[in-house]
Protein backbone atom coordinates (compact mmCIF):
# COMPACT_ATOMS: atom_id res chain seq x y z
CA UNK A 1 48.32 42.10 168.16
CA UNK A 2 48.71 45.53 168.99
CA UNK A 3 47.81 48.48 166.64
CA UNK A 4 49.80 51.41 166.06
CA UNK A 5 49.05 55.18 164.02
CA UNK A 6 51.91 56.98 162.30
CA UNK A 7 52.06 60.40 162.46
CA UNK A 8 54.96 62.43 161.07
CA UNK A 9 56.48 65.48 159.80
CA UNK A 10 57.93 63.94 157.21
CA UNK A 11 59.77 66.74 155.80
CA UNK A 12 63.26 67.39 155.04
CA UNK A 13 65.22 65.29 158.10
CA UNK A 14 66.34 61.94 157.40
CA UNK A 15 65.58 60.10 161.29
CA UNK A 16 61.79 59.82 160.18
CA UNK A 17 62.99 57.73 157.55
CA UNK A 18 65.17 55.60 160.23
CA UNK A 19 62.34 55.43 162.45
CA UNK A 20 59.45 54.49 159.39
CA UNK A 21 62.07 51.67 158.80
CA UNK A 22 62.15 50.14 162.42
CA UNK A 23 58.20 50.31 162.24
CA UNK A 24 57.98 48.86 159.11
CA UNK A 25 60.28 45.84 159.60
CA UNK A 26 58.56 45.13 162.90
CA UNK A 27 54.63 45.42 160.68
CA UNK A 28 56.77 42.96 158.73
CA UNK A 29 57.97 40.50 161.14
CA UNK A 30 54.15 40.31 162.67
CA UNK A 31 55.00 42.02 166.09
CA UNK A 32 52.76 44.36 165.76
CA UNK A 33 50.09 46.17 162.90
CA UNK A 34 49.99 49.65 161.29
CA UNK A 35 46.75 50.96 160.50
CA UNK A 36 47.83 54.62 158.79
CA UNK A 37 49.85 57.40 158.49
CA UNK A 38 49.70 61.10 158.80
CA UNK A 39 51.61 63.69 157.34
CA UNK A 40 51.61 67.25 159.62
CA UNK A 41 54.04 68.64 156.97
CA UNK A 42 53.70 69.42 153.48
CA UNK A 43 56.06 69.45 150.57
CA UNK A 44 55.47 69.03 147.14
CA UNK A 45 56.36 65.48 147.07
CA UNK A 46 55.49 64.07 150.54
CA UNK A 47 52.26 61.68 150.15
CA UNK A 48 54.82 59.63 147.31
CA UNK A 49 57.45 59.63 148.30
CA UNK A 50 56.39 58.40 151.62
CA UNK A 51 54.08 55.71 149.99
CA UNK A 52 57.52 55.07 147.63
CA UNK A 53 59.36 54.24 151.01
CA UNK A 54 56.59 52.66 152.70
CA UNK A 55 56.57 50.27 149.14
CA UNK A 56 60.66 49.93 149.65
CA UNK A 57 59.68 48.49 152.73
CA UNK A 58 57.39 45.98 151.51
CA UNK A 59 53.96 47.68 152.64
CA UNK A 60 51.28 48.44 150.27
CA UNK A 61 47.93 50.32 150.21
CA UNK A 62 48.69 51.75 153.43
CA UNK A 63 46.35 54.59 154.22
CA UNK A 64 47.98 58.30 153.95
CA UNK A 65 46.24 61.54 155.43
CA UNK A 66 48.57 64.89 154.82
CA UNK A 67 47.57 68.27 156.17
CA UNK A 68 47.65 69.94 152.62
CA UNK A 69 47.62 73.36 155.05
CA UNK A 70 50.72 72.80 156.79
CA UNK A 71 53.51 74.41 154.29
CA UNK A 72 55.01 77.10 156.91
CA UNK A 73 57.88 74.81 157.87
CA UNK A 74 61.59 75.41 156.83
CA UNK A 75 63.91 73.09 155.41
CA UNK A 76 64.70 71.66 151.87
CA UNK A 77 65.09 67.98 150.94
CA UNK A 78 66.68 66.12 147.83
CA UNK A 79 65.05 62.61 148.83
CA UNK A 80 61.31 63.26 148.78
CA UNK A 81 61.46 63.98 144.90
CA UNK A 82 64.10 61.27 144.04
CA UNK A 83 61.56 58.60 145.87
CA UNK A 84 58.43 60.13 144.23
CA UNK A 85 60.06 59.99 140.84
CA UNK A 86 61.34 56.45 140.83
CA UNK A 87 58.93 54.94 142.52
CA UNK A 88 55.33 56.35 142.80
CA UNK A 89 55.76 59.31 139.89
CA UNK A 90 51.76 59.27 139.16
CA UNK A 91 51.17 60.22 142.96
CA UNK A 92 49.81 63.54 143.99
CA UNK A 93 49.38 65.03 147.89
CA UNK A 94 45.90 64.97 147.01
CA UNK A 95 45.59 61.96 146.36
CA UNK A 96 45.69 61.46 150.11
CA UNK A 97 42.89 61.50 152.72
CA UNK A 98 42.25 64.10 154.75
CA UNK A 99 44.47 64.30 158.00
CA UNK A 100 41.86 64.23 160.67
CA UNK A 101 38.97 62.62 158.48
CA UNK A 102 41.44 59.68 158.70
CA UNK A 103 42.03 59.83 162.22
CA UNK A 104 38.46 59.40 162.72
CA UNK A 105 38.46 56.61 160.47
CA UNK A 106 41.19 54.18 161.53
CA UNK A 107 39.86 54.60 165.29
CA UNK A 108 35.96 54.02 164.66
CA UNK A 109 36.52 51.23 162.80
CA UNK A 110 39.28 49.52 165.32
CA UNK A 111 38.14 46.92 166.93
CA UNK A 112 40.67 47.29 169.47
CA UNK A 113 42.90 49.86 171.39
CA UNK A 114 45.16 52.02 169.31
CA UNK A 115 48.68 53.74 170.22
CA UNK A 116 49.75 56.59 168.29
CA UNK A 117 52.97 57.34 168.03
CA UNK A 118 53.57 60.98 166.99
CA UNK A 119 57.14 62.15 165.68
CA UNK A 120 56.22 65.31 163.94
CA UNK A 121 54.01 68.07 164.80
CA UNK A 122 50.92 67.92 166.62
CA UNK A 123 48.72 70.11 164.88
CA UNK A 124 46.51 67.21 163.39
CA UNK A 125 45.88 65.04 166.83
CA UNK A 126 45.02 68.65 168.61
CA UNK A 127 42.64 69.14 165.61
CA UNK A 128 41.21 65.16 166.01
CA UNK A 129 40.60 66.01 170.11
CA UNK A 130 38.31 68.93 168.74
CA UNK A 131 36.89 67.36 166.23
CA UNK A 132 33.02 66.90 166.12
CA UNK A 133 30.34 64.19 164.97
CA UNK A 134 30.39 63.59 161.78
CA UNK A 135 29.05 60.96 159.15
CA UNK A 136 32.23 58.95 160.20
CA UNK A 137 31.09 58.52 163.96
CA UNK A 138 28.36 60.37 166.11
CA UNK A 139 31.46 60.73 168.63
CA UNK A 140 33.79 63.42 169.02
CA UNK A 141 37.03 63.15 168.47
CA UNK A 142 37.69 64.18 172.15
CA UNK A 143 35.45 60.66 172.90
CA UNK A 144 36.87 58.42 170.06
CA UNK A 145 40.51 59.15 171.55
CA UNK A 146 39.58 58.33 175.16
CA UNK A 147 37.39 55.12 173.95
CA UNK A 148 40.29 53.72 171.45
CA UNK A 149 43.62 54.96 172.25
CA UNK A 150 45.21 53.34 174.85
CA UNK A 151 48.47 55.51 174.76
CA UNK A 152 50.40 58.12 172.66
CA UNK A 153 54.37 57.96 172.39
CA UNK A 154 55.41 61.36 171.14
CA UNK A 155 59.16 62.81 170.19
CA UNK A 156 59.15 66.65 171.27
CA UNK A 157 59.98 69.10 173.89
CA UNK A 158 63.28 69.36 176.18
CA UNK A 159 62.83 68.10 179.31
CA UNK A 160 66.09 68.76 181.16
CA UNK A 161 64.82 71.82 182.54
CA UNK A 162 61.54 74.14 182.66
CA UNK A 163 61.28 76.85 179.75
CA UNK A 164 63.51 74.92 177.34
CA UNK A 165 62.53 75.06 173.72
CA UNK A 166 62.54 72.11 170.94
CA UNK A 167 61.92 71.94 167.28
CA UNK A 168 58.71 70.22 167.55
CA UNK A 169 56.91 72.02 169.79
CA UNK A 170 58.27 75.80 169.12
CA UNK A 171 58.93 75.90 165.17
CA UNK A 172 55.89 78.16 163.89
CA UNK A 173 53.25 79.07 165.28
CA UNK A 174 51.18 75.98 164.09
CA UNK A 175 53.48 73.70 165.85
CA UNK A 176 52.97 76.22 168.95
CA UNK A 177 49.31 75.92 169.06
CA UNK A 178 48.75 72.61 168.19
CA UNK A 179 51.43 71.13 170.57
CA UNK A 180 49.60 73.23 173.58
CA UNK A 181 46.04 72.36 172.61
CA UNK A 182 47.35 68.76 172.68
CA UNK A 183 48.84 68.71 176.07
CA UNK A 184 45.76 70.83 177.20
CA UNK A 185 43.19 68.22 175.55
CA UNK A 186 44.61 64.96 175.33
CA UNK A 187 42.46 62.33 177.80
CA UNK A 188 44.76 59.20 177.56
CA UNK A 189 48.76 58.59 178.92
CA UNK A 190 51.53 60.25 177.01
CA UNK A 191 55.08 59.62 176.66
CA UNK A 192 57.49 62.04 175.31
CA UNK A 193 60.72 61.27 174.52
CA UNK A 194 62.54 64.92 174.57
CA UNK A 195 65.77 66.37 172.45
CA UNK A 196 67.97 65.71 175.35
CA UNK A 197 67.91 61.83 175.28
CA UNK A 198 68.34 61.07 171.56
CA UNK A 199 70.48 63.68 170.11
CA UNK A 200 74.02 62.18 170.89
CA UNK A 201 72.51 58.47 169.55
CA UNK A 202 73.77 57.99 166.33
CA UNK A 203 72.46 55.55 164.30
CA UNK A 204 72.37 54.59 160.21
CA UNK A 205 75.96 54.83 160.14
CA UNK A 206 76.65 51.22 159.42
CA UNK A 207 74.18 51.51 156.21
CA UNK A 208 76.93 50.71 153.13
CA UNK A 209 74.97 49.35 150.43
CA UNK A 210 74.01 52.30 147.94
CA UNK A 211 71.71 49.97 146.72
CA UNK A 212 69.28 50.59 150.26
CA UNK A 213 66.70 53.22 150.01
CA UNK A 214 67.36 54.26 153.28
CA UNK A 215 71.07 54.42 152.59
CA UNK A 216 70.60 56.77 149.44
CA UNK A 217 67.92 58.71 151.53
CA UNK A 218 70.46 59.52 154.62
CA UNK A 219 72.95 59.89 151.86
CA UNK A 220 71.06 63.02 150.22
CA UNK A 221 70.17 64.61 153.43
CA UNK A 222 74.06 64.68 153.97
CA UNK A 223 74.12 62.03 157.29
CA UNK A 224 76.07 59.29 155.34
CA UNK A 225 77.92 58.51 158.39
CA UNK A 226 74.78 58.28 160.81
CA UNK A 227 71.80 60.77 161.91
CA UNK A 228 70.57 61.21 165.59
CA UNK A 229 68.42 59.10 166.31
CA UNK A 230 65.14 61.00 168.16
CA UNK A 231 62.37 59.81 166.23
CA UNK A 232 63.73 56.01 165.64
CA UNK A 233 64.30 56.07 169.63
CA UNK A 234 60.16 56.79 169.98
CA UNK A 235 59.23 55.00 167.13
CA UNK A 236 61.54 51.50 169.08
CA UNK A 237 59.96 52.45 172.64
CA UNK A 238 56.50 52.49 171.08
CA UNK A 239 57.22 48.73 170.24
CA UNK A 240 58.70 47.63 172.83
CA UNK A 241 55.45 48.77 174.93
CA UNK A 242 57.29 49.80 177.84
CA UNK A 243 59.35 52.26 179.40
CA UNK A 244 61.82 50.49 181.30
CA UNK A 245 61.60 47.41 179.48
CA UNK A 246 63.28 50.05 176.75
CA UNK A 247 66.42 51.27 179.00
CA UNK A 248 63.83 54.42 180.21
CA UNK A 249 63.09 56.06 183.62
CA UNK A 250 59.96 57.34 183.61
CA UNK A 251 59.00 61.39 184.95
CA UNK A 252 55.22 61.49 185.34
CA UNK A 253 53.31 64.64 185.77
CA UNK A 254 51.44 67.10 183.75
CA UNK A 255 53.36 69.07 181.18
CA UNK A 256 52.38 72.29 179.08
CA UNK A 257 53.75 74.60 176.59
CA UNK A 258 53.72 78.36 175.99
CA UNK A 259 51.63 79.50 172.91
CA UNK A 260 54.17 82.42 172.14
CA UNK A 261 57.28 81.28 172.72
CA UNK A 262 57.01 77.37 172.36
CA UNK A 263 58.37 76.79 175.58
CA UNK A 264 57.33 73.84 177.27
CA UNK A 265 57.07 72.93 181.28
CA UNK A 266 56.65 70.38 183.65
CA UNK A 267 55.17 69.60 186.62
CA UNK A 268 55.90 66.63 188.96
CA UNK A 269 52.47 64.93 189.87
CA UNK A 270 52.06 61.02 190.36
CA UNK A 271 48.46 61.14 188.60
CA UNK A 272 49.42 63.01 185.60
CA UNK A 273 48.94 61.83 182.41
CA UNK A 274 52.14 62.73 180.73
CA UNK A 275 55.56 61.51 181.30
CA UNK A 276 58.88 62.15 179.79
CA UNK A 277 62.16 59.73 180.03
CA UNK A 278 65.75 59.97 180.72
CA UNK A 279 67.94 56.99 179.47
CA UNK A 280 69.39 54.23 182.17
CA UNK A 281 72.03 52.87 179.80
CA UNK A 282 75.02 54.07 177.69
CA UNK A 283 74.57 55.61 174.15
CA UNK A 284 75.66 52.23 173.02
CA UNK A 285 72.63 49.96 173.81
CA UNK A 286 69.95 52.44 171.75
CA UNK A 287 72.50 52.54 169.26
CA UNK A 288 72.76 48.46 168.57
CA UNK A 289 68.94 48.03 168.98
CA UNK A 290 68.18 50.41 166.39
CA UNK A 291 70.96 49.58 164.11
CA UNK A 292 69.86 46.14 164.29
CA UNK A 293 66.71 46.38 163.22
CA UNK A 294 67.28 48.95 159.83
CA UNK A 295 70.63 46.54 158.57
């Protein structure tokens, strides 16, 4: 069975949410297992009210790292305290792990390879791939990421055309530093899935029952009738393993990304690690498969 990591900025949007339940259901159904998740953003109720949602979902005791540093994003939420409240009020961000402690963790003791997929900020992996020995592992986190992940499938940039800018990459200059370190560092495949393919896929609309956690959630964020669907689009490519297997062409070169403006750029090359995708089928088909799987 294949193993994934969670990392997100799970902050103040409501598609992280969308995407959490698409993972979850599949942890669920037994296709695949989820070892942890990250936090890259911090709010005053993030560590419960994601373990509240990951409990809605009918996962327990999963581990939670949060980067307790990583306050300088914008954006205000109504859900995160409304989950903490009702369902994990005695939870504190401290009570989590630490972000890159955890990292190290989950991938020293996997007996296996290990994906990551990334839909927030990439602060903590660029902090993991610089990482040193420690009394987790004698390995660096540069060699613990080329030994036990196979592949990382990541939501950011704009791929459509050089020197484009996307929320992910070019908020702060956190996100700007650790998203460049990242590309710079990384020493296993990436795919990014960019701000061009998912924001005219609209998905959660068909959620009714105000009974749903997810339903409320998309509700208070003020996307009632449906969210786009970036980080759900990742998070359902990650599963399905492969790029054109998921209605993807694949561009494969080496990207990078501007430290002061958060621009990002591409560069065709066959050997390259990274890749970014363009969709090969009508709004329509992400839109059922992702629907599908949060009804």
């Amino acid at each position: 069975m294949r193993s994934f990591i969670l990392g997100t900025d799970w902050w103040s949007d409501c598609d992280d949410a969308v995407s959490i339940r698409v993972l979850a259901r599949a942890v669920k159904a037994g296709e695949v297992r989820l070892l942890g998740a990250v936090i890259n953003a911090c709010m005053e109720h993030s560590v419960a009210s994601l373990r509240g949602f990951f409990l809605s979902e009918g996962i327990a005791d999963l581990p939670i790292g949060i980067d307790l540093a990583a306050t300088d994003f914008s954006g205000e939420t109504l859900y995160q305290e409304r989950l903490a409240k009702s369902l994990c009020p005695d939870v504190k961000n401290t009570d989590a792990e630490d972000p890159v402690r955890l990292y190290r963790r989950l991938l020293a003791e996997a007996e296996g390879k290990v994906e990551i997929v990334e839909i927030g900020f990439l602060q903590v992996v660029a902090a993991l791939l610089k990482s040193g020995a420690d009394d987790i592992s004698e390995k660096s986190g540069l060699a613990l990421v080329r030994e036990k992940v196979s592949k990382f499938w990541v939501m950011a940039g704009k791929w459509d055309a050089n020197g484009e800018k996307e929320h992910n990459f070019c908020l702060n200059a956190r996100s700007r530093m650790g998203g460049a370190e990242f590309l710079a560092l990384c020493p296993v495949p990436v795919t990014f899935l960019g701000y061009e393919v998912g924001y005219d896929v609209i998905t959660g609309d068909r959620l009714q029952d105000e009974n749903d956690v997810l339903c409320r959630l998309m509700a208070d964020y003020g996307s009632k009738n449906g969210r786009a669907s970036w980080d759900p689009m990742t998070v359902l490519m990650a599963l399905e393993g492969d790029e054109g297997k998921a209605g993807y062409e694949v561009v494969r070169g080496v990207a990078s990304l501007d430290v002061e403006s958060g621009a990002n750029y591409f560069r065709e090359d066959e050997n390259g690690l990274h890749c970014y995708v363009r969709k090969t089928m009508p709004n329509a088909f992400y839109e059922e498969k992702i629907n599908a799987r949060i009804l």
